[in-house]
PDB file of N, CA and C in Angstrom:
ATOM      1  N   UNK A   1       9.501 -18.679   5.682  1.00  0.00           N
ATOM      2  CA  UNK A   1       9.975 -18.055   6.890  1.00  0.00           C
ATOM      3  C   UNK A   1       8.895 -18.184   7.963  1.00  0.00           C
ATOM      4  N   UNK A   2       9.066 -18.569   9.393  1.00  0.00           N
ATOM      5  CA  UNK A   2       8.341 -18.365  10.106  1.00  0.00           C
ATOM      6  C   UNK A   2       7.729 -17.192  10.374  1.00  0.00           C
ATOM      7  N   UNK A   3       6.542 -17.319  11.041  1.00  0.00           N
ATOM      8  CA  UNK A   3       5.938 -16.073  11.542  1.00  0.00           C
ATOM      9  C   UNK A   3       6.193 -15.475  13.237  1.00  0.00           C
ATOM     10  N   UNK A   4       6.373 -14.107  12.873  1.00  0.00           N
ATOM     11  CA  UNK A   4       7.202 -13.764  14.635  1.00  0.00           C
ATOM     12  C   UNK A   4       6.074 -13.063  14.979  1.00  0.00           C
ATOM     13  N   UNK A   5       5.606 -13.536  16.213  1.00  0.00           N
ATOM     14  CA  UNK A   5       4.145 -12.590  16.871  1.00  0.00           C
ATOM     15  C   UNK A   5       4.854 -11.622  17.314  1.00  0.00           C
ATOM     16  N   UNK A   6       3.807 -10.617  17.244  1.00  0.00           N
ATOM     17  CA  UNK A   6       3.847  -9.470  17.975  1.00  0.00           C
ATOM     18  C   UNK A   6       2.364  -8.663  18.633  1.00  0.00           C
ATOM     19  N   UNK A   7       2.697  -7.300  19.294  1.00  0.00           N
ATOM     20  CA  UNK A   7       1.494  -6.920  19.668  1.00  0.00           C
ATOM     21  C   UNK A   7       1.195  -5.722  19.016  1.00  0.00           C
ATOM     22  N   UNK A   8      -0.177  -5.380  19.008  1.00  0.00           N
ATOM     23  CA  UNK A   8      -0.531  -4.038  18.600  1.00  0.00           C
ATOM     24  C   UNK A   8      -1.888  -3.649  19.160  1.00  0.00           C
ATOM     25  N   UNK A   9      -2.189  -2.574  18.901  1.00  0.00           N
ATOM     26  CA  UNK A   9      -3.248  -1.974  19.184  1.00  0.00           C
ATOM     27  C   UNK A   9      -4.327  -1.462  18.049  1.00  0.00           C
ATOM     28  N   UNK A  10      -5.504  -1.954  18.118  1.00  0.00           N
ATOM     29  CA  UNK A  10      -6.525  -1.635  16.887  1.00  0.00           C
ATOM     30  C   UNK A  10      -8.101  -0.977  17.170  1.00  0.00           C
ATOM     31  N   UNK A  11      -8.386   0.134  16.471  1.00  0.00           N
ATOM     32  CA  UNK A  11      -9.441   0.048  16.708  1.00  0.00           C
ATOM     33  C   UNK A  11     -11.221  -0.857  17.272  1.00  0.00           C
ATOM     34  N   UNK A  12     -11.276  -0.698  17.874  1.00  0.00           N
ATOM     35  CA  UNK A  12     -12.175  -1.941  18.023  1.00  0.00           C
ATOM     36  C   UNK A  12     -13.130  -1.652  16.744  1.00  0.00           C
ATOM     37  N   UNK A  13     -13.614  -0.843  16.221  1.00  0.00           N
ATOM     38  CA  UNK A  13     -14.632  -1.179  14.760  1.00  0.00           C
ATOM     39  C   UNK A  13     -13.709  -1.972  13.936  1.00  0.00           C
ATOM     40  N   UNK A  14     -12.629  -1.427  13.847  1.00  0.00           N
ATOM     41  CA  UNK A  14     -12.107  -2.480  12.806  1.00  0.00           C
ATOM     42  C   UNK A  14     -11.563  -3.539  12.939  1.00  0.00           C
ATOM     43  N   UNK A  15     -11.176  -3.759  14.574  1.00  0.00           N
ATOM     44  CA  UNK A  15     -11.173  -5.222  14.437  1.00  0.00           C
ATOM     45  C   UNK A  15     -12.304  -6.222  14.563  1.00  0.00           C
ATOM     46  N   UNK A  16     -13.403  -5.258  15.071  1.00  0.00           N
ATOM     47  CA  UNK A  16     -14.528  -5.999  14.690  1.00  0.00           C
ATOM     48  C   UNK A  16     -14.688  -6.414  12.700  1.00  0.00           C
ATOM     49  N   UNK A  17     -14.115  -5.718  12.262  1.00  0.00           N
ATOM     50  CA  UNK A  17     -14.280  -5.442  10.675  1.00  0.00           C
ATOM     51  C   UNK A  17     -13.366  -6.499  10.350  1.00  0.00           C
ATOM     52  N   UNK A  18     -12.438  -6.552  10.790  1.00  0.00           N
ATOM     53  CA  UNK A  18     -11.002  -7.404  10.305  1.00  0.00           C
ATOM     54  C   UNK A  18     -11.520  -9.146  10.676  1.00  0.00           C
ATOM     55  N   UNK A  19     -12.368  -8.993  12.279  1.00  0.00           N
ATOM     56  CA  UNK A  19     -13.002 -10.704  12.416  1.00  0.00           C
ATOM     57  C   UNK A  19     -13.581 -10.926  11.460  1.00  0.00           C
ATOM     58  N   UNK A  20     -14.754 -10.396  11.076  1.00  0.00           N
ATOM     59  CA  UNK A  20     -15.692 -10.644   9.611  1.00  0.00           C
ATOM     60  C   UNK A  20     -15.419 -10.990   8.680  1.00  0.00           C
ATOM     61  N   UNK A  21     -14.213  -9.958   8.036  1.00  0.00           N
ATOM     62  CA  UNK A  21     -13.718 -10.297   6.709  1.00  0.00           C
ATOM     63  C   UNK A  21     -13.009 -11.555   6.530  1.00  0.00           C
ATOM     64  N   UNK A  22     -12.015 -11.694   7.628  1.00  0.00           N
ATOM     65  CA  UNK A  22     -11.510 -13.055   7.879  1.00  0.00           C
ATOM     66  C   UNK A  22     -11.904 -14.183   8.078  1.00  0.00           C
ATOM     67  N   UNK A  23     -13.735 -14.048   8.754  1.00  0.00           N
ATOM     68  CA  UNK A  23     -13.960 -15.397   8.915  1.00  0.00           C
ATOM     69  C   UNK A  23     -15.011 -15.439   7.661  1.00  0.00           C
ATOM     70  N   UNK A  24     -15.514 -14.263   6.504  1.00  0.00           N
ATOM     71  CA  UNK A  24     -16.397 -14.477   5.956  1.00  0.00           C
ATOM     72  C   UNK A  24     -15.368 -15.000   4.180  1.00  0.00           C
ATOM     73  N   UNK A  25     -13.859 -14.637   4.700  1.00  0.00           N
ATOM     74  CA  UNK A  25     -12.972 -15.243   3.731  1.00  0.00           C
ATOM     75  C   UNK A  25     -12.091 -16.950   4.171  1.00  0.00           C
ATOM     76  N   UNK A  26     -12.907 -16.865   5.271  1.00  0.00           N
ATOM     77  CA  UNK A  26     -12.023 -17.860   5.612  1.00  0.00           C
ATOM     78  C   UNK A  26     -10.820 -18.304   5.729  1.00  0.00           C
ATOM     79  N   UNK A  27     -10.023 -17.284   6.222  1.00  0.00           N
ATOM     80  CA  UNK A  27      -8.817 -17.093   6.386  1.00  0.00           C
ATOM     81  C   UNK A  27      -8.699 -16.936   7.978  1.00  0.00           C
ATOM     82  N   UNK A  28      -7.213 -16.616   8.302  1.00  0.00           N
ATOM     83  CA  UNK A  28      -7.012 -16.254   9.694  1.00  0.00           C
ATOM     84  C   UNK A  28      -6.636 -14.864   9.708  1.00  0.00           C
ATOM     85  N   UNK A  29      -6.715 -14.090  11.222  1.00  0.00           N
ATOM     86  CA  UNK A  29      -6.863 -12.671  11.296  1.00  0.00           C
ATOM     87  C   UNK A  29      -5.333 -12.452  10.894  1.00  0.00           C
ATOM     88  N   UNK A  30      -4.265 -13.450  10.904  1.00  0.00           N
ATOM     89  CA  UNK A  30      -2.795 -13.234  11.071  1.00  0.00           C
ATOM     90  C   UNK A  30      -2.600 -13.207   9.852  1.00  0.00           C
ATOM     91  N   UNK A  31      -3.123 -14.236   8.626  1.00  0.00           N
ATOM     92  CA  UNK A  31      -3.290 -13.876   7.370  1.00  0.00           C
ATOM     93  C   UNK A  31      -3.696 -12.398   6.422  1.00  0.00           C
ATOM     94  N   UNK A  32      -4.841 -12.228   6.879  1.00  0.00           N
ATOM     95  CA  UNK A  32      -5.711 -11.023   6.300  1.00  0.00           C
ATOM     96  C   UNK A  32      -4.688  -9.789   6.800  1.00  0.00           C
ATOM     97  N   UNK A  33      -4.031  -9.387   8.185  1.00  0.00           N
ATOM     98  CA  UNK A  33      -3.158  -8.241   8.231  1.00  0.00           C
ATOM     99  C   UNK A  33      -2.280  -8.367   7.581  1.00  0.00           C
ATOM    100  N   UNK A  34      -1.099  -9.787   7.451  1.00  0.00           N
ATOM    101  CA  UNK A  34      -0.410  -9.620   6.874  1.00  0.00           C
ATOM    102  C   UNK A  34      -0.268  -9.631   5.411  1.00  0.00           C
ATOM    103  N   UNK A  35      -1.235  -9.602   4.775  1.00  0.00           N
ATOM    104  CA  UNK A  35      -1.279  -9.457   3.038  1.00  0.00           C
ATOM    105  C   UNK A  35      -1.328  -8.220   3.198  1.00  0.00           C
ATOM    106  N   UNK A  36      -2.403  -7.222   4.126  1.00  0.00           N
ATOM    107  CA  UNK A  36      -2.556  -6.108   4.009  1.00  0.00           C
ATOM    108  C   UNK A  36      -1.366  -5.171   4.272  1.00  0.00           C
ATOM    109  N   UNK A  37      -0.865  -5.505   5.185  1.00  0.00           N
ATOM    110  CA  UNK A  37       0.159  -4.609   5.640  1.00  0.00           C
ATOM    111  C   UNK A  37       1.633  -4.489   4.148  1.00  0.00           C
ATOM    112  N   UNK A  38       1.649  -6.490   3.814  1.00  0.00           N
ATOM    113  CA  UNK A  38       2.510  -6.466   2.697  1.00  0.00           C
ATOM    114  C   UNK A  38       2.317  -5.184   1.809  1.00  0.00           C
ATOM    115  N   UNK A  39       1.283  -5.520   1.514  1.00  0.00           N
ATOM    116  CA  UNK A  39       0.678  -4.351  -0.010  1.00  0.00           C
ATOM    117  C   UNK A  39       0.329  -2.935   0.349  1.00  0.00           C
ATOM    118  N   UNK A  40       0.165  -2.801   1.883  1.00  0.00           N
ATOM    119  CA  UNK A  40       0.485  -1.220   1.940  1.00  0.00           C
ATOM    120  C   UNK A  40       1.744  -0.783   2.120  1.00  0.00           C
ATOM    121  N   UNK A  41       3.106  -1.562   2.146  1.00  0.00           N
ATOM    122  CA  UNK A  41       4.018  -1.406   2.113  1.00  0.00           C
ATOM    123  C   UNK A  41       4.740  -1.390   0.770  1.00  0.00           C
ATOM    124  N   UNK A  42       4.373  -1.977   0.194  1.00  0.00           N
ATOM    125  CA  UNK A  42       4.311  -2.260  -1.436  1.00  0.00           C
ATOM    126  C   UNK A  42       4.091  -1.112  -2.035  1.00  0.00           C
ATOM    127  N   UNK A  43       2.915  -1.220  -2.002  1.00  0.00           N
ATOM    128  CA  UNK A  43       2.362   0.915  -2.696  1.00  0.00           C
ATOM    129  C   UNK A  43       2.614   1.688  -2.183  1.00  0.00           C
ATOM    130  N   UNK A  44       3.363   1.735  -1.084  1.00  0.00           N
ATOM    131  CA  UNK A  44       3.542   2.959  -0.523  1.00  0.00           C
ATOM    132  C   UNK A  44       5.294   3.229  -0.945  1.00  0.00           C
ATOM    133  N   UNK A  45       6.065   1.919  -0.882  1.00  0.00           N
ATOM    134  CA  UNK A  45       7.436   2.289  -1.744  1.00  0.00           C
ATOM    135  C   UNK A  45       7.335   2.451  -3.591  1.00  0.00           C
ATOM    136  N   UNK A  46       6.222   2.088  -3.865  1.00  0.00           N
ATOM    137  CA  UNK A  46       6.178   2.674  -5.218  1.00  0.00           C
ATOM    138  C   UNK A  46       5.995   3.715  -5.466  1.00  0.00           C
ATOM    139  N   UNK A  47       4.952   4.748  -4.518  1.00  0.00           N
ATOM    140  CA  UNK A  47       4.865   6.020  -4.661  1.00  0.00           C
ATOM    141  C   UNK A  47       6.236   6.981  -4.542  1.00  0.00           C
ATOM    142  N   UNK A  48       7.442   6.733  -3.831  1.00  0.00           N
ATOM    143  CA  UNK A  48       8.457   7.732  -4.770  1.00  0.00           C
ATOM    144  C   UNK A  48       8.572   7.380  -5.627  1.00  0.00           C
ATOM    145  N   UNK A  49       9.114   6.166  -5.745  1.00  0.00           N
ATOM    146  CA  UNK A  49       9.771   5.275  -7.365  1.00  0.00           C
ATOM    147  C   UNK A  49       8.801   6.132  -8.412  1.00  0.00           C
ATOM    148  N   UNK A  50       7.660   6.594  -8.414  1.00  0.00           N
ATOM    149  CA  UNK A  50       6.608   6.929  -9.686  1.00  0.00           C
ATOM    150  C   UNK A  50       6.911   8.498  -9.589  1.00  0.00           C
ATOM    151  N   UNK A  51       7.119   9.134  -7.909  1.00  0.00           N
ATOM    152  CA  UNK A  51       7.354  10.488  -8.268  1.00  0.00           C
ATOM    153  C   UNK A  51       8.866  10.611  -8.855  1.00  0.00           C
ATOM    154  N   UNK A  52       9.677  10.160  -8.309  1.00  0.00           N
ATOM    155  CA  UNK A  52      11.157  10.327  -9.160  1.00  0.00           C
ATOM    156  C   UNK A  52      10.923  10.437 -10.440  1.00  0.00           C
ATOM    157  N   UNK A  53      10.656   9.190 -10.926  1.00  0.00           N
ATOM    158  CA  UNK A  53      10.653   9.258 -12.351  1.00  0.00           C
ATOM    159  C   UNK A  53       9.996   9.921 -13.084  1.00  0.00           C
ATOM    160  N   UNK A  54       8.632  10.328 -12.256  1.00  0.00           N
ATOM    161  CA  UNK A  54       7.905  11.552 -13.158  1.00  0.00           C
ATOM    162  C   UNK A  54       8.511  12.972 -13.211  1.00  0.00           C
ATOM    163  N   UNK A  55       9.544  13.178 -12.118  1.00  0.00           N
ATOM    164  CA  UNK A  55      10.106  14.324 -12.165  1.00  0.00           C
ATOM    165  C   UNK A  55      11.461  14.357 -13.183  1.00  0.00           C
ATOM    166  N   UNK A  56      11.584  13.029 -13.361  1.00  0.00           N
ATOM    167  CA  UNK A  56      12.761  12.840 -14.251  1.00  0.00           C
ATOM    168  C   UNK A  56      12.281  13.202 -15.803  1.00  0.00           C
ATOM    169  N   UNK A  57      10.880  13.114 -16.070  1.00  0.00           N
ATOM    170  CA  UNK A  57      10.216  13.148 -17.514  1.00  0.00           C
ATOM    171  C   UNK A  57      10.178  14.696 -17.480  1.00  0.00           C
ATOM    172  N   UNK A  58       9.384  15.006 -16.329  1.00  0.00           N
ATOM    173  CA  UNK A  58       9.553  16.549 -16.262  1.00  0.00           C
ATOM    174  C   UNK A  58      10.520  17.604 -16.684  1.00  0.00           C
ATOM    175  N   UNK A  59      11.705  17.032 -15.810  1.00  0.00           N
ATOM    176  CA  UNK A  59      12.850  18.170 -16.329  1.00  0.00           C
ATOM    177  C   UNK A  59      13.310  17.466 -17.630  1.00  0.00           C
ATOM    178  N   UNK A  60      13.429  16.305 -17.883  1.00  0.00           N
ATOM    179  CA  UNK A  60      14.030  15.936 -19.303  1.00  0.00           C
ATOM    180  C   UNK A  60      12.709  16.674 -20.588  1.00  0.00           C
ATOM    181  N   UNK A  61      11.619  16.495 -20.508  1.00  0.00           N
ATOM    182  CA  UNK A  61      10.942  17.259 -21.764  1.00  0.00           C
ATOM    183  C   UNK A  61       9.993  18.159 -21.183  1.00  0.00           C
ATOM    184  N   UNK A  62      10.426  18.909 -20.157  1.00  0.00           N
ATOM    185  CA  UNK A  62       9.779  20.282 -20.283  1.00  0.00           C
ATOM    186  C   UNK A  62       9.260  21.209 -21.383  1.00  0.00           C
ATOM    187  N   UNK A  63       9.952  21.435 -22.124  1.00  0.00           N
ATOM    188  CA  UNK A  63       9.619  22.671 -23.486  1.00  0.00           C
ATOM    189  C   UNK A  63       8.275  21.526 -24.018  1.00  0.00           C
ATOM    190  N   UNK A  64       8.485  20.413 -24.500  1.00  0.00           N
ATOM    191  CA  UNK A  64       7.753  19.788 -25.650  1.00  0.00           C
ATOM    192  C   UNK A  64       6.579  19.836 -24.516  1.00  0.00           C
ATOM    193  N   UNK A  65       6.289  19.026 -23.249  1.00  0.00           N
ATOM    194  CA  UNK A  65       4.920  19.257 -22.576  1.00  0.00           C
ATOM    195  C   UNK A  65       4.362  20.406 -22.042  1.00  0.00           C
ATOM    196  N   UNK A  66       5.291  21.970 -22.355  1.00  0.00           N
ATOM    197  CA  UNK A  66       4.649  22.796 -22.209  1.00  0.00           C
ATOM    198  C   UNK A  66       3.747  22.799 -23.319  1.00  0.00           C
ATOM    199  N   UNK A  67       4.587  22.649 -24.614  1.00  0.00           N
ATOM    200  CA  UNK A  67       3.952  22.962 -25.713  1.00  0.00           C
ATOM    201  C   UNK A  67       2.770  21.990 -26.148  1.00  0.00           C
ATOM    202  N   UNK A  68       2.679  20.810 -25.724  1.00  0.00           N
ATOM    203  CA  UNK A  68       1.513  19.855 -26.078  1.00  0.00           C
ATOM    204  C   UNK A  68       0.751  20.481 -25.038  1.00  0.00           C
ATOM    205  N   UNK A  69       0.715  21.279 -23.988  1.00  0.00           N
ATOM    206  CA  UNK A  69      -0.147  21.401 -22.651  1.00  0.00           C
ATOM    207  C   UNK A  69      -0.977  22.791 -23.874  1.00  0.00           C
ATOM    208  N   UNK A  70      -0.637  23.617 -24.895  1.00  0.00           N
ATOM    209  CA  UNK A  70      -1.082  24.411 -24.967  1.00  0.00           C
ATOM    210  C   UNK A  70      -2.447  24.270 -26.293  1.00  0.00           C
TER     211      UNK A  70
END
């Protein structure tokens, strides 16, 4: 898929931080955000997916992890 520019606004430390890393990885700055942004989007939809289901363990064996909790 192509890439669609856009604009934003960044701290200047960190885009001073973001030139560095990029040129000390040798990559481009359009690269390095967009992996980052991928994977904070990534972990950040896994974090319900992990609370659901932990609440699903919860109410399904309540009694037994009270009782191992004791």
């Amino acid at each position: 898929m192509k890439a669609k520019k856009f604009a934003t606004q960044i701290d200047p430390d960190v885009l001073k931080d973001l030139r560095a890393f990029a040129k000390k990885t040798d990559r481009s700055i359009s690269s390095v955000v967009s992996d980052a942004v991928k994977e904070y989007i990534s972990k950040a939809q896994i974090r319900p997916a992990f609370r659901s289901a932990m609440d699903e363990v919860l109410e399904d064996h309540s009694e037994l992890l009270t009782r191992l909790a004791k």
